[in-house]
PDB file of N, CA and C in Angstrom:
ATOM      1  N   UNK A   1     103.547 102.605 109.439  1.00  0.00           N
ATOM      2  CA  UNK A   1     102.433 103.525 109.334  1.00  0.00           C
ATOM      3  C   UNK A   1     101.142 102.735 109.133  1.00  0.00           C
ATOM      4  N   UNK A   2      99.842 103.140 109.877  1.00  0.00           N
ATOM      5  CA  UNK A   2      98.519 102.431 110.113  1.00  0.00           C
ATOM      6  C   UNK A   2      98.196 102.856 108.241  1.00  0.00           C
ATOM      7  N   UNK A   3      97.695 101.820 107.780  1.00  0.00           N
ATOM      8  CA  UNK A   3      97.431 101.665 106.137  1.00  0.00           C
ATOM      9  C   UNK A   3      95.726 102.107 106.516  1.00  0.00           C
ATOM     10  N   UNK A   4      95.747 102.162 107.722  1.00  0.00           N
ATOM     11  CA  UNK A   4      93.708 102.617 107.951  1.00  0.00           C
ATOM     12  C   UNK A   4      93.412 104.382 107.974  1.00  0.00           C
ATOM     13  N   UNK A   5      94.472 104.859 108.925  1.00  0.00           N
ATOM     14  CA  UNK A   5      94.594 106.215 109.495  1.00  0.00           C
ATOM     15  C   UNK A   5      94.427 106.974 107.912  1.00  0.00           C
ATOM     16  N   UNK A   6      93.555 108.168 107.354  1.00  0.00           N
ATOM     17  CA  UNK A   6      93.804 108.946 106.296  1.00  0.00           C
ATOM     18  C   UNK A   6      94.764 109.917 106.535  1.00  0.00           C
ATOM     19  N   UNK A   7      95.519 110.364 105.497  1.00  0.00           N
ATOM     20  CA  UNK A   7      96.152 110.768 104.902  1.00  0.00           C
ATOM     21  C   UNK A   7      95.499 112.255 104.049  1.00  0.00           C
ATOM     22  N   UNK A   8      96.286 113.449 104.504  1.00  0.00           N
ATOM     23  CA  UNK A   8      95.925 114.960 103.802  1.00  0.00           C
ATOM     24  C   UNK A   8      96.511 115.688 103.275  1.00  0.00           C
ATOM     25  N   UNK A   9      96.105 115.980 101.889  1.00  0.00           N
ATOM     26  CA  UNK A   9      96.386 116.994 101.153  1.00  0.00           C
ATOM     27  C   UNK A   9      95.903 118.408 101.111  1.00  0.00           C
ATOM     28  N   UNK A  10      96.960 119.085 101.669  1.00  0.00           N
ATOM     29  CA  UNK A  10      96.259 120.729 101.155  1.00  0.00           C
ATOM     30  C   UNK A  10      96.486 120.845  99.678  1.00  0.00           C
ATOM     31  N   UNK A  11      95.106 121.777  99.514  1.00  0.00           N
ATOM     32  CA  UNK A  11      95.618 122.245  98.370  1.00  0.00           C
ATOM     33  C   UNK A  11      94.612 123.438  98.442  1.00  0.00           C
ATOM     34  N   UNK A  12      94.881 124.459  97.417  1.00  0.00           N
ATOM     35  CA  UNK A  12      93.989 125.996  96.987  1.00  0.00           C
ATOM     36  C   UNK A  12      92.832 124.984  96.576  1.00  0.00           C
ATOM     37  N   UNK A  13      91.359 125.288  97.158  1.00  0.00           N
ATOM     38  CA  UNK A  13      90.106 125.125  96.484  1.00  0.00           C
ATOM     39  C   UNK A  13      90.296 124.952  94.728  1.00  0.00           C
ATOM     40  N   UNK A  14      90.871 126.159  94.184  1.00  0.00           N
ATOM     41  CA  UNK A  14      90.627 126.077  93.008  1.00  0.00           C
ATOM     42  C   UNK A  14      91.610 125.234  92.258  1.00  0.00           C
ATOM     43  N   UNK A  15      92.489 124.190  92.513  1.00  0.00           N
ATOM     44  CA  UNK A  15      93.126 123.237  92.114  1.00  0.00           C
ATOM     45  C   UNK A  15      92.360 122.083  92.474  1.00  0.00           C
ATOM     46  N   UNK A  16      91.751 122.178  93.342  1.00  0.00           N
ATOM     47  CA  UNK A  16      91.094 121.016  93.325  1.00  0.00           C
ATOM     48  C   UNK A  16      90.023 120.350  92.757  1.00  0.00           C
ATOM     49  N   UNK A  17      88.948 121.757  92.419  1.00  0.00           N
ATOM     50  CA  UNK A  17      87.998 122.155  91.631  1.00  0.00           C
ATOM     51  C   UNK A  17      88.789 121.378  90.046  1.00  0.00           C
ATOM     52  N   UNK A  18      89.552 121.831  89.781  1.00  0.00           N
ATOM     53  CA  UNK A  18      89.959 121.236  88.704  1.00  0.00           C
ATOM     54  C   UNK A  18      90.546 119.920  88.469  1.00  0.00           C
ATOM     55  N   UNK A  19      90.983 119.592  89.799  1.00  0.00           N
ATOM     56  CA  UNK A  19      90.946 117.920  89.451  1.00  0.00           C
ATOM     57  C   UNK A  19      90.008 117.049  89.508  1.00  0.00           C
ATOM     58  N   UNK A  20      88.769 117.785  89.891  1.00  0.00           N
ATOM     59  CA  UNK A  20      87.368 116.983  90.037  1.00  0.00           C
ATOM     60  C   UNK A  20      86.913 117.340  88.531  1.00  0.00           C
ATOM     61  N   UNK A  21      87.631 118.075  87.979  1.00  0.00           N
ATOM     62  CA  UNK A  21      86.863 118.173  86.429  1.00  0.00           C
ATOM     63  C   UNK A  21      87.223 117.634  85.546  1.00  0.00           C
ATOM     64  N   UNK A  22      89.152 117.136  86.092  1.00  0.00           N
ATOM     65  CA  UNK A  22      89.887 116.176  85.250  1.00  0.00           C
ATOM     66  C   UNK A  22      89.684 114.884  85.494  1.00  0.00           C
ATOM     67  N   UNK A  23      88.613 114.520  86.779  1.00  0.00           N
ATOM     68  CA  UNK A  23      89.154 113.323  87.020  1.00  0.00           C
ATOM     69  C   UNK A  23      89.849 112.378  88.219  1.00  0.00           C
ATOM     70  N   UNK A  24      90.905 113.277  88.070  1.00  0.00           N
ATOM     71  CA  UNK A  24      92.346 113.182  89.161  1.00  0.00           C
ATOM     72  C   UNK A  24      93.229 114.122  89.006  1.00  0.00           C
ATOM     73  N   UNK A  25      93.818 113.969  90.207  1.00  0.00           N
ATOM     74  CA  UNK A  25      94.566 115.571  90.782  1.00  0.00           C
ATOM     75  C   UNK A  25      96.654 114.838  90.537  1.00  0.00           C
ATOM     76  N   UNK A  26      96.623 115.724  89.371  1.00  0.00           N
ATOM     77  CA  UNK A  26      97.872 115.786  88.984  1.00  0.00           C
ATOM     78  C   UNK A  26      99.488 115.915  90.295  1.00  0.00           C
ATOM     79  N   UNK A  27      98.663 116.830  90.943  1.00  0.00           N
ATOM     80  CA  UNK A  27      99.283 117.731  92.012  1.00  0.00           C
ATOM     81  C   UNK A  27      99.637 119.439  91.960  1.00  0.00           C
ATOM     82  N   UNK A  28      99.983 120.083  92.667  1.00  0.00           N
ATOM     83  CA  UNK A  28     100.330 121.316  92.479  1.00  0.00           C
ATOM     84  C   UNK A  28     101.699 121.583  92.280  1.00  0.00           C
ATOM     85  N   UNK A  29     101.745 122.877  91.893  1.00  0.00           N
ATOM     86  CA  UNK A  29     103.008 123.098  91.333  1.00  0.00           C
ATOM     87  C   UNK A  29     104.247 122.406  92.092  1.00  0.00           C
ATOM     88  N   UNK A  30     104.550 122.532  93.244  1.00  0.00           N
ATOM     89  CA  UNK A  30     105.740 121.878  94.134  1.00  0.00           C
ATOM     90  C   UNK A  30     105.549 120.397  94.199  1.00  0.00           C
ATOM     91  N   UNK A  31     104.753 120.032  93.885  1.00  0.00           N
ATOM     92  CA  UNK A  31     104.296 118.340  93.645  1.00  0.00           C
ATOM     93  C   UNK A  31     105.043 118.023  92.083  1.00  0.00           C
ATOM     94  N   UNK A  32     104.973 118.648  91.533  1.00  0.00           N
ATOM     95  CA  UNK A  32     105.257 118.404  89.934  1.00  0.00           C
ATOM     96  C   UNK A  32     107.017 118.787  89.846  1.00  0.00           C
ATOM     97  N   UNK A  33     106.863 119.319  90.408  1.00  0.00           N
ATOM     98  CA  UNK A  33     108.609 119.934  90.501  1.00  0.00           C
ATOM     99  C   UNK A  33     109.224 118.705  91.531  1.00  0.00           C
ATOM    100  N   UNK A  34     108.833 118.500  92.737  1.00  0.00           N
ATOM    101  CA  UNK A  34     109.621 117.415  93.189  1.00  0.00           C
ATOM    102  C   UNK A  34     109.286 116.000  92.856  1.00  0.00           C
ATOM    103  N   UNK A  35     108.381 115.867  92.015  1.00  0.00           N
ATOM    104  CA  UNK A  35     108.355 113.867  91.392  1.00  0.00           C
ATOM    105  C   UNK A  35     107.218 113.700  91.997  1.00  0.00           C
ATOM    106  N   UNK A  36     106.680 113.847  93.135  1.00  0.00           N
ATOM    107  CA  UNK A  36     105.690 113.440  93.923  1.00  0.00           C
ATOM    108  C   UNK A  36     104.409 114.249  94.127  1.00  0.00           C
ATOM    109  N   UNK A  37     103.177 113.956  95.033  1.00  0.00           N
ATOM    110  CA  UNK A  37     102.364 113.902  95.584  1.00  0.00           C
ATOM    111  C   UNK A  37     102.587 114.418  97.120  1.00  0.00           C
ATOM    112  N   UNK A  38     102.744 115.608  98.010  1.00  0.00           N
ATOM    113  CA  UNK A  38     103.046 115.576  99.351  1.00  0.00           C
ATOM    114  C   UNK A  38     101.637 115.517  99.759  1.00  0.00           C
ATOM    115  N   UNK A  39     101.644 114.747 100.984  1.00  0.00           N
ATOM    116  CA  UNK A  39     100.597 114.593 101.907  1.00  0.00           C
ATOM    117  C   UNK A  39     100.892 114.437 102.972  1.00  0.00           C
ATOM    118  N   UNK A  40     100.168 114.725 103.927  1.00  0.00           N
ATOM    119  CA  UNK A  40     100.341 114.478 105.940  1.00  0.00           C
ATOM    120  C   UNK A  40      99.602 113.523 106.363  1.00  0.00           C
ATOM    121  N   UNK A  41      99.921 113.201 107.543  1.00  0.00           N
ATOM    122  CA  UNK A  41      99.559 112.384 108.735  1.00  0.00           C
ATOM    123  C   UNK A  41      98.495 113.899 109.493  1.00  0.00           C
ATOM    124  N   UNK A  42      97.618 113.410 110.241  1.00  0.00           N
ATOM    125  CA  UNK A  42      97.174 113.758 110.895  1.00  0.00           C
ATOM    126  C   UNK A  42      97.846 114.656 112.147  1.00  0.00           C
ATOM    127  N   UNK A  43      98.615 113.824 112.159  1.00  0.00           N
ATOM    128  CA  UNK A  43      99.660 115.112 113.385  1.00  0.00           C
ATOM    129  C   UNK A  43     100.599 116.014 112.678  1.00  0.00           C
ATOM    130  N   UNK A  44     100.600 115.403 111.445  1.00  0.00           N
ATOM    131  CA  UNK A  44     101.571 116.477 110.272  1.00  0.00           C
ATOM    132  C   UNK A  44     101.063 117.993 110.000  1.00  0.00           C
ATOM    133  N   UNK A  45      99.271 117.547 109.606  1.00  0.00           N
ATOM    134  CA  UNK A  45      99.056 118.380 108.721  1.00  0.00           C
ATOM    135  C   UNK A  45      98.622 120.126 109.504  1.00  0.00           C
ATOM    136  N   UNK A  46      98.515 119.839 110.839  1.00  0.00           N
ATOM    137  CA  UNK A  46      98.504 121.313 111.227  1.00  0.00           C
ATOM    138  C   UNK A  46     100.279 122.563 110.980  1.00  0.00           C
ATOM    139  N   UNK A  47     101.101 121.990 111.585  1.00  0.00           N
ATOM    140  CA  UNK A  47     102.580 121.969 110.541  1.00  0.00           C
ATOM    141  C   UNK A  47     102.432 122.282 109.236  1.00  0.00           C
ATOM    142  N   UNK A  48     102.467 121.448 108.204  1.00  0.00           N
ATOM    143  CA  UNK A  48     102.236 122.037 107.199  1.00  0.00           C
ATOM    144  C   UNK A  48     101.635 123.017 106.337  1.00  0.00           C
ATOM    145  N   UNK A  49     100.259 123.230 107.427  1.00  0.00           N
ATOM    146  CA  UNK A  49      99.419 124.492 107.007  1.00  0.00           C
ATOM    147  C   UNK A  49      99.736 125.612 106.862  1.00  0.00           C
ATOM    148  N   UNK A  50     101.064 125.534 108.520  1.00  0.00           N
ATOM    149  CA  UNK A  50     101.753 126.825 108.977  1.00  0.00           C
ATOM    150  C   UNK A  50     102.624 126.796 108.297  1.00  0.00           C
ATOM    151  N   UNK A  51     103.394 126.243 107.762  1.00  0.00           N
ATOM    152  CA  UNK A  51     104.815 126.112 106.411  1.00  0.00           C
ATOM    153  C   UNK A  51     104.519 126.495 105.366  1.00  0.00           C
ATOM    154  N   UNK A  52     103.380 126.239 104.793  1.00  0.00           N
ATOM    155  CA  UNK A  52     103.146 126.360 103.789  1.00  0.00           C
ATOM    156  C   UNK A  52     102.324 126.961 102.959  1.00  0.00           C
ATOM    157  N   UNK A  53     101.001 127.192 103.812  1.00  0.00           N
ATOM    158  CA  UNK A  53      99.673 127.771 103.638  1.00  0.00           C
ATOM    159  C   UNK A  53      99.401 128.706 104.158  1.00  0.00           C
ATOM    160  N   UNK A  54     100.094 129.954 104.981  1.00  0.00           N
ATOM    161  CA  UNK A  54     100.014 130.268 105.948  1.00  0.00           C
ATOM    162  C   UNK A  54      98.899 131.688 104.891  1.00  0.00           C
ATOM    163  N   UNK A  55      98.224 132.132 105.686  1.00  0.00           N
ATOM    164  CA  UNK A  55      97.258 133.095 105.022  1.00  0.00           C
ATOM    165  C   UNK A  55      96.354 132.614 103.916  1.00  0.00           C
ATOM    166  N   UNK A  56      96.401 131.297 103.608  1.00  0.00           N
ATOM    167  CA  UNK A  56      95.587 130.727 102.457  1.00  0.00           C
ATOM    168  C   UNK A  56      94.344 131.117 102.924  1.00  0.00           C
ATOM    169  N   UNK A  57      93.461 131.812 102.204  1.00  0.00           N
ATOM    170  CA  UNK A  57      92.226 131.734 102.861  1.00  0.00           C
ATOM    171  C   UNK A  57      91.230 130.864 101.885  1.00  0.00           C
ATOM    172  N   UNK A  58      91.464 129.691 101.135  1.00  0.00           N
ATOM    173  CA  UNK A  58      90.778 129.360 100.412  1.00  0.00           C
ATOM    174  C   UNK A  58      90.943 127.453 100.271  1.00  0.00           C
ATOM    175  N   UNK A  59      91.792 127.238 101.696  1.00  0.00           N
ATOM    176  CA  UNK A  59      92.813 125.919 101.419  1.00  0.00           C
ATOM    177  C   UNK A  59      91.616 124.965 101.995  1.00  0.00           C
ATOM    178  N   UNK A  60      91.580 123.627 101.274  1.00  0.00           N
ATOM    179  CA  UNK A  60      90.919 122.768 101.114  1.00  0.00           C
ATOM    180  C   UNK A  60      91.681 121.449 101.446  1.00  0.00           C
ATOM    181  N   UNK A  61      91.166 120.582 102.365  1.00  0.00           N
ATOM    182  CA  UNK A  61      91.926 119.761 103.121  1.00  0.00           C
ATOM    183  C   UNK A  61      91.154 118.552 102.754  1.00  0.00           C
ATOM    184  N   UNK A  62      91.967 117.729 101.974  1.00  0.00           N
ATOM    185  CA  UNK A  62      91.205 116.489 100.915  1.00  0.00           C
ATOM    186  C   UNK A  62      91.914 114.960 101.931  1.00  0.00           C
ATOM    187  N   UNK A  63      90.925 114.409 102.388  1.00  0.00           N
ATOM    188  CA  UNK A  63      91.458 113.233 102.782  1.00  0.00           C
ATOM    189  C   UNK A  63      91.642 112.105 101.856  1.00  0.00           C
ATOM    190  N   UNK A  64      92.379 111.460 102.194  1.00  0.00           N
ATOM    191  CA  UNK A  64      92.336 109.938 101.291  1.00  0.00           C
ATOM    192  C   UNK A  64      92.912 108.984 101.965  1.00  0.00           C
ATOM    193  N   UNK A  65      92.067 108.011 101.449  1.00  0.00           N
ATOM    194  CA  UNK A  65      92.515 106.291 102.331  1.00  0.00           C
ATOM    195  C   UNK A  65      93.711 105.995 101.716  1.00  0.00           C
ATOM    196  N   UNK A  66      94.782 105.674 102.529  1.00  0.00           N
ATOM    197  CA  UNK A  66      96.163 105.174 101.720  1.00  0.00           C
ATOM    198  C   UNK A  66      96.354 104.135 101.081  1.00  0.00           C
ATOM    199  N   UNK A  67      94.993 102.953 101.840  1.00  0.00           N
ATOM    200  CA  UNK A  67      95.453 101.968 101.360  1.00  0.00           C
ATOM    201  C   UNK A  67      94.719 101.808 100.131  1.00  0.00           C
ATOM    202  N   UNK A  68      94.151 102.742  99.178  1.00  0.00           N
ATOM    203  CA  UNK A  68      93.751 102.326  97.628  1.00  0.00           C
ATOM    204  C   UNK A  68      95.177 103.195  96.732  1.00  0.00           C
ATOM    205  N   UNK A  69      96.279 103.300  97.612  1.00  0.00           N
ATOM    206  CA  UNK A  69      97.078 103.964  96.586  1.00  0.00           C
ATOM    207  C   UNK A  69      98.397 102.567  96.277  1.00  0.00           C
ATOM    208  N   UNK A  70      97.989 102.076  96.618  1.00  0.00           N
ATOM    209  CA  UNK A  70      99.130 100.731  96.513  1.00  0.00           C
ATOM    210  C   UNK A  70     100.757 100.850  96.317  1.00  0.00           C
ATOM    211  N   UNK A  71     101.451 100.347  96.028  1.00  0.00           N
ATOM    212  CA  UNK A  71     102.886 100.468  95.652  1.00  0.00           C
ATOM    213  C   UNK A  71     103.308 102.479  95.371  1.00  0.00           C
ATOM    214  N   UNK A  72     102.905 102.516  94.651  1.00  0.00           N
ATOM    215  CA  UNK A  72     103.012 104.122  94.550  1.00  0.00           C
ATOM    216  C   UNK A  72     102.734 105.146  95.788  1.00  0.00           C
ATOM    217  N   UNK A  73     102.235 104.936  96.969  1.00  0.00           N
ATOM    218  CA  UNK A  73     102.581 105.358  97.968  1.00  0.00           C
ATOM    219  C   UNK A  73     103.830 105.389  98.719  1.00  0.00           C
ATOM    220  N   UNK A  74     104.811 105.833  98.974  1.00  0.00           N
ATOM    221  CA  UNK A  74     106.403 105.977  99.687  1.00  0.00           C
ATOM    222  C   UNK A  74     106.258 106.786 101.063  1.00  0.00           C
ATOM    223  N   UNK A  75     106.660 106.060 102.432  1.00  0.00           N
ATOM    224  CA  UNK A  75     106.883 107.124 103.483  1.00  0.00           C
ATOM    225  C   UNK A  75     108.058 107.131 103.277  1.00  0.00           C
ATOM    226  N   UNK A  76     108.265 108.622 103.681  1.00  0.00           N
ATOM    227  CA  UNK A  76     109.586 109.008 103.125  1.00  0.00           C
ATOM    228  C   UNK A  76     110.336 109.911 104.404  1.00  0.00           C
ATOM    229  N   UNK A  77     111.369 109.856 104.812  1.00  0.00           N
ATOM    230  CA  UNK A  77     111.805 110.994 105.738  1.00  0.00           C
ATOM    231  C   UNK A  77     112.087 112.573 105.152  1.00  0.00           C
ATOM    232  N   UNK A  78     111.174 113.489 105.823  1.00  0.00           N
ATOM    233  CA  UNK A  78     111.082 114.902 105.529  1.00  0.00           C
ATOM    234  C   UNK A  78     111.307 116.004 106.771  1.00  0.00           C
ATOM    235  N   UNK A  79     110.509 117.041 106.843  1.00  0.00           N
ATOM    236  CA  UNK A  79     110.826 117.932 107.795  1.00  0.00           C
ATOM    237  C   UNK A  79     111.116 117.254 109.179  1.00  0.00           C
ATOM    238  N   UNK A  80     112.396 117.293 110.014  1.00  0.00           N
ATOM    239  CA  UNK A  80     113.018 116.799 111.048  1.00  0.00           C
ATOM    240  C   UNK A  80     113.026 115.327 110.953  1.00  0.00           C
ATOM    241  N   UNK A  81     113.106 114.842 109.717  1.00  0.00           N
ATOM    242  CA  UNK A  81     113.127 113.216 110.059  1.00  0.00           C
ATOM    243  C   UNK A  81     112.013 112.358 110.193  1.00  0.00           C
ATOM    244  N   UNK A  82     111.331 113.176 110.211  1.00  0.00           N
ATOM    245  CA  UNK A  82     109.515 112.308 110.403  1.00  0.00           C
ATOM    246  C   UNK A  82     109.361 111.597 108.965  1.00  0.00           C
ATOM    247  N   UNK A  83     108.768 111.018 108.751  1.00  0.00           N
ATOM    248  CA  UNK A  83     108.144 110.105 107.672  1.00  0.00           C
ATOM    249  C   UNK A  83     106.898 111.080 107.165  1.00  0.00           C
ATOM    250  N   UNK A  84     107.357 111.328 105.803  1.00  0.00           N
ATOM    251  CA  UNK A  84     105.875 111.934 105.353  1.00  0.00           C
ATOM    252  C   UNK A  84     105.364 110.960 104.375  1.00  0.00           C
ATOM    253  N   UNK A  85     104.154 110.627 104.016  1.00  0.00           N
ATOM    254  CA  UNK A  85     103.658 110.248 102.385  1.00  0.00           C
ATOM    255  C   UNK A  85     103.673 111.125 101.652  1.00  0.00           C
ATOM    256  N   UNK A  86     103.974 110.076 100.688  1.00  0.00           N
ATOM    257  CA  UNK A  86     104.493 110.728  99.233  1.00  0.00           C
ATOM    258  C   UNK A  86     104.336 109.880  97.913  1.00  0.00           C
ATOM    259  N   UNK A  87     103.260 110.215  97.125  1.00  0.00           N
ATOM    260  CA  UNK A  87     102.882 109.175  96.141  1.00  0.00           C
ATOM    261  C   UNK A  87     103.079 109.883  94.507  1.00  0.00           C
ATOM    262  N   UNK A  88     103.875 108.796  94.256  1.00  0.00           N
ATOM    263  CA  UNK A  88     104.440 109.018  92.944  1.00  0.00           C
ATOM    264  C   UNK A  88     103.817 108.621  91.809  1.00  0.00           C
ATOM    265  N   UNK A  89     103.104 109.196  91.733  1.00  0.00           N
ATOM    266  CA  UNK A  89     102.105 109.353  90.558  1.00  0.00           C
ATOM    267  C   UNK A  89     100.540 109.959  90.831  1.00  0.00           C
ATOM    268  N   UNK A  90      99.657 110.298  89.793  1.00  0.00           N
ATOM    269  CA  UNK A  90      98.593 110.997  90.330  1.00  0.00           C
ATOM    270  C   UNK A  90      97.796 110.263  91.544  1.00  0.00           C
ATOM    271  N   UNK A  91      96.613 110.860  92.079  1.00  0.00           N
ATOM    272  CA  UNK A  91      95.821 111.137  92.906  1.00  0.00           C
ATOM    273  C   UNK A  91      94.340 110.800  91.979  1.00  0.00           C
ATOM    274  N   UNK A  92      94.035 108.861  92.432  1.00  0.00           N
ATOM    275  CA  UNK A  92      92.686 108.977  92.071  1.00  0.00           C
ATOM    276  C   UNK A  92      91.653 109.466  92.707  1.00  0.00           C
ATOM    277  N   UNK A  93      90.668 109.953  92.344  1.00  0.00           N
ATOM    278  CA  UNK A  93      89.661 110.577  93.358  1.00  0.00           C
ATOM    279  C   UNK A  93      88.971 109.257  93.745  1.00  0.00           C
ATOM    280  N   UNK A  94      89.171 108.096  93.271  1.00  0.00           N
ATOM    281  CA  UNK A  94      88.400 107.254  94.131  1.00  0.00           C
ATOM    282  C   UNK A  94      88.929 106.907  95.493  1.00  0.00           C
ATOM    283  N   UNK A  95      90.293 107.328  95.944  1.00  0.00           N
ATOM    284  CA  UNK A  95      90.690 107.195  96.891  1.00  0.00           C
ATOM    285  C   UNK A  95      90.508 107.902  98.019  1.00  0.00           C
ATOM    286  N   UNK A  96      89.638 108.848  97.318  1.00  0.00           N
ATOM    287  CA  UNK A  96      89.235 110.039  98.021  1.00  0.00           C
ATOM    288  C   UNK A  96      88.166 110.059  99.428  1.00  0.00           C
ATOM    289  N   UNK A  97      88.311 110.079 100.605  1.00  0.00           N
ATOM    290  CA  UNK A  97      87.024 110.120 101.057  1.00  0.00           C
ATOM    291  C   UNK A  97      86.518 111.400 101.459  1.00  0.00           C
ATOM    292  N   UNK A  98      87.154 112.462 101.584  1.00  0.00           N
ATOM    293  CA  UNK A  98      85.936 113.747 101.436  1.00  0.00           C
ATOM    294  C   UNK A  98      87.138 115.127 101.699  1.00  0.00           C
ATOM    295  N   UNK A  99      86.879 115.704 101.019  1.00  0.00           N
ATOM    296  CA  UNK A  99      87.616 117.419 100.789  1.00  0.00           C
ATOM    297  C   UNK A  99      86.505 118.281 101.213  1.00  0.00           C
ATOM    298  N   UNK A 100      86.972 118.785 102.656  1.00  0.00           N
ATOM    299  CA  UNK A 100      86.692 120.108 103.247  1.00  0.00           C
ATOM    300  C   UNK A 100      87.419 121.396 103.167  1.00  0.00           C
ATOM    301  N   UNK A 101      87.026 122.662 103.694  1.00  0.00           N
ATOM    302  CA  UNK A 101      87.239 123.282 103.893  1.00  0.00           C
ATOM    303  C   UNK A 101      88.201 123.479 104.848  1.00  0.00           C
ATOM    304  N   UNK A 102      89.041 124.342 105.185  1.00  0.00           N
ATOM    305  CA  UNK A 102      89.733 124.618 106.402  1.00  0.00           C
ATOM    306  C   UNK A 102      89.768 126.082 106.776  1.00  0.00           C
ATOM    307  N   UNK A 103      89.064 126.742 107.307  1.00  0.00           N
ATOM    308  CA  UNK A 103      88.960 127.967 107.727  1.00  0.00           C
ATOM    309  C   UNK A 103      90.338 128.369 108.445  1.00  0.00           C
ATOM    310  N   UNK A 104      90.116 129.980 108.180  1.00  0.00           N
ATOM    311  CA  UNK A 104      91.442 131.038 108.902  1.00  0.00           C
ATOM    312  C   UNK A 104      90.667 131.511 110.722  1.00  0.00           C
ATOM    313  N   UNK A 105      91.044 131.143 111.664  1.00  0.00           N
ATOM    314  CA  UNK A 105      90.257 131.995 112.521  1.00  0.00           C
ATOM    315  C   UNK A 105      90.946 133.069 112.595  1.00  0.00           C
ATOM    316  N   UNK A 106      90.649 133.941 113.893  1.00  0.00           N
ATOM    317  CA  UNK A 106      90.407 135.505 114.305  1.00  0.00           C
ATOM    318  C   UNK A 106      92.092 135.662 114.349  1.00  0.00           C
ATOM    319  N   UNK A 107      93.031 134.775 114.849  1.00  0.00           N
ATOM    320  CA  UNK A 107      94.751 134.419 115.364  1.00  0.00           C
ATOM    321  C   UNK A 107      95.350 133.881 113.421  1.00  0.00           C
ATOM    322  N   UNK A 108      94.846 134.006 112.765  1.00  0.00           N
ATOM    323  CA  UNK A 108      95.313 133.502 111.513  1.00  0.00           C
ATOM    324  C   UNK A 108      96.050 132.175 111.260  1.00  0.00           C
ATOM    325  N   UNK A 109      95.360 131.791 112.225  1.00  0.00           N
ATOM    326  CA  UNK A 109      95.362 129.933 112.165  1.00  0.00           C
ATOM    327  C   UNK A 109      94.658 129.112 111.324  1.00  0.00           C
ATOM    328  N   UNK A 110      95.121 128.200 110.576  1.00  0.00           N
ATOM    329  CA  UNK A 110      93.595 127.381 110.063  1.00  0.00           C
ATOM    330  C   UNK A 110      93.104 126.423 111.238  1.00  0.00           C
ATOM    331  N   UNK A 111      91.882 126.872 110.978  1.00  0.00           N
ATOM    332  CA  UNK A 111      90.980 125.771 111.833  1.00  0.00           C
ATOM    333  C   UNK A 111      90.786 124.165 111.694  1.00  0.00           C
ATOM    334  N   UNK A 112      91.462 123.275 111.914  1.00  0.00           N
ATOM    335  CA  UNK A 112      91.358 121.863 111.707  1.00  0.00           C
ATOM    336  C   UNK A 112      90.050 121.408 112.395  1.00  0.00           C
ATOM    337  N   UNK A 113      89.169 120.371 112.151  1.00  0.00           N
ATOM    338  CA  UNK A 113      88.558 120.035 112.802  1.00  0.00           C
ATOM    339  C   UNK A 113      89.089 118.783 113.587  1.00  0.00           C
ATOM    340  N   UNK A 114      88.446 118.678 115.169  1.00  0.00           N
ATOM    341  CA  UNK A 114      89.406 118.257 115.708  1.00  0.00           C
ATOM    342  C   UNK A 114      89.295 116.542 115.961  1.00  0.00           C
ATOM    343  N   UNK A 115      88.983 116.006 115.418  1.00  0.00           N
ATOM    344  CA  UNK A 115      88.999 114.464 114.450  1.00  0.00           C
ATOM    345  C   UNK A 115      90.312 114.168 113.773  1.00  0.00           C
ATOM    346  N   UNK A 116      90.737 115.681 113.004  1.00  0.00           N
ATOM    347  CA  UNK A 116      91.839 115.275 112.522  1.00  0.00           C
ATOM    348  C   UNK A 116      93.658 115.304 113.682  1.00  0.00           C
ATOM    349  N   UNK A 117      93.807 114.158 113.765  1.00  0.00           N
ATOM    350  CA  UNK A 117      95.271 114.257 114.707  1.00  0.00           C
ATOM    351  C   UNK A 117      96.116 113.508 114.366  1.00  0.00           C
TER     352      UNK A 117
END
């Protein structure tokens, strides 16, 4: 896996809001329950939106550079065998390079912008 390419986390706006107030982002509930941190690849994360987010109208799509997460980053094999990241332990925001928005369009899709692949 390219250590350059970012790496995305969905999450609800308002979890995230709160890890910018803590600091760093613990993870969300299914993050805390399975040990880890889930995040996508660029070709992952439209997939996951639909798995997981589907009707979120509030989901916030946080990039981060992988390579400030060091050893505690794991690709791991997940849905069909693909390699997802997965970092075992929190989420510094300095690793952060910018959390957008992800809009629902008119088909109840989220809107990716299309940079991200």
């Amino acid at each position: 896996m390219s250590s350059h390419a970012p790496i995305y986390k969905l999450t609800p706006r308002s979890a995230w809001l709160e890890a910018e107030q803590a600091g760093r982002f613990e993870g969300a509930p299914v993050d805390l329950a399975d040990g880890y941190i889930h995040f996508s690849t660029g070709a992952q994360v439209r997939e996951t939106a639909r798995r997981h987010f589907a009707g979120e109208t509030a989901l916030l799509m946080v990039a981060v550079d992988p390579a400030i997460l060091g050893d505690a980053l794991r690709w791991e094999p997940s849905r069909g065998g693909d390699l997802f990241p997965h970092l075992y332990g929190p989420l510094p925001l300095d690793a952060v390079l910018y959390a957008e928005d992800v809009p629902i369009g008119a088909d109840g899709v989220h809107l990716f912008p299309a940079s991200v692949q």
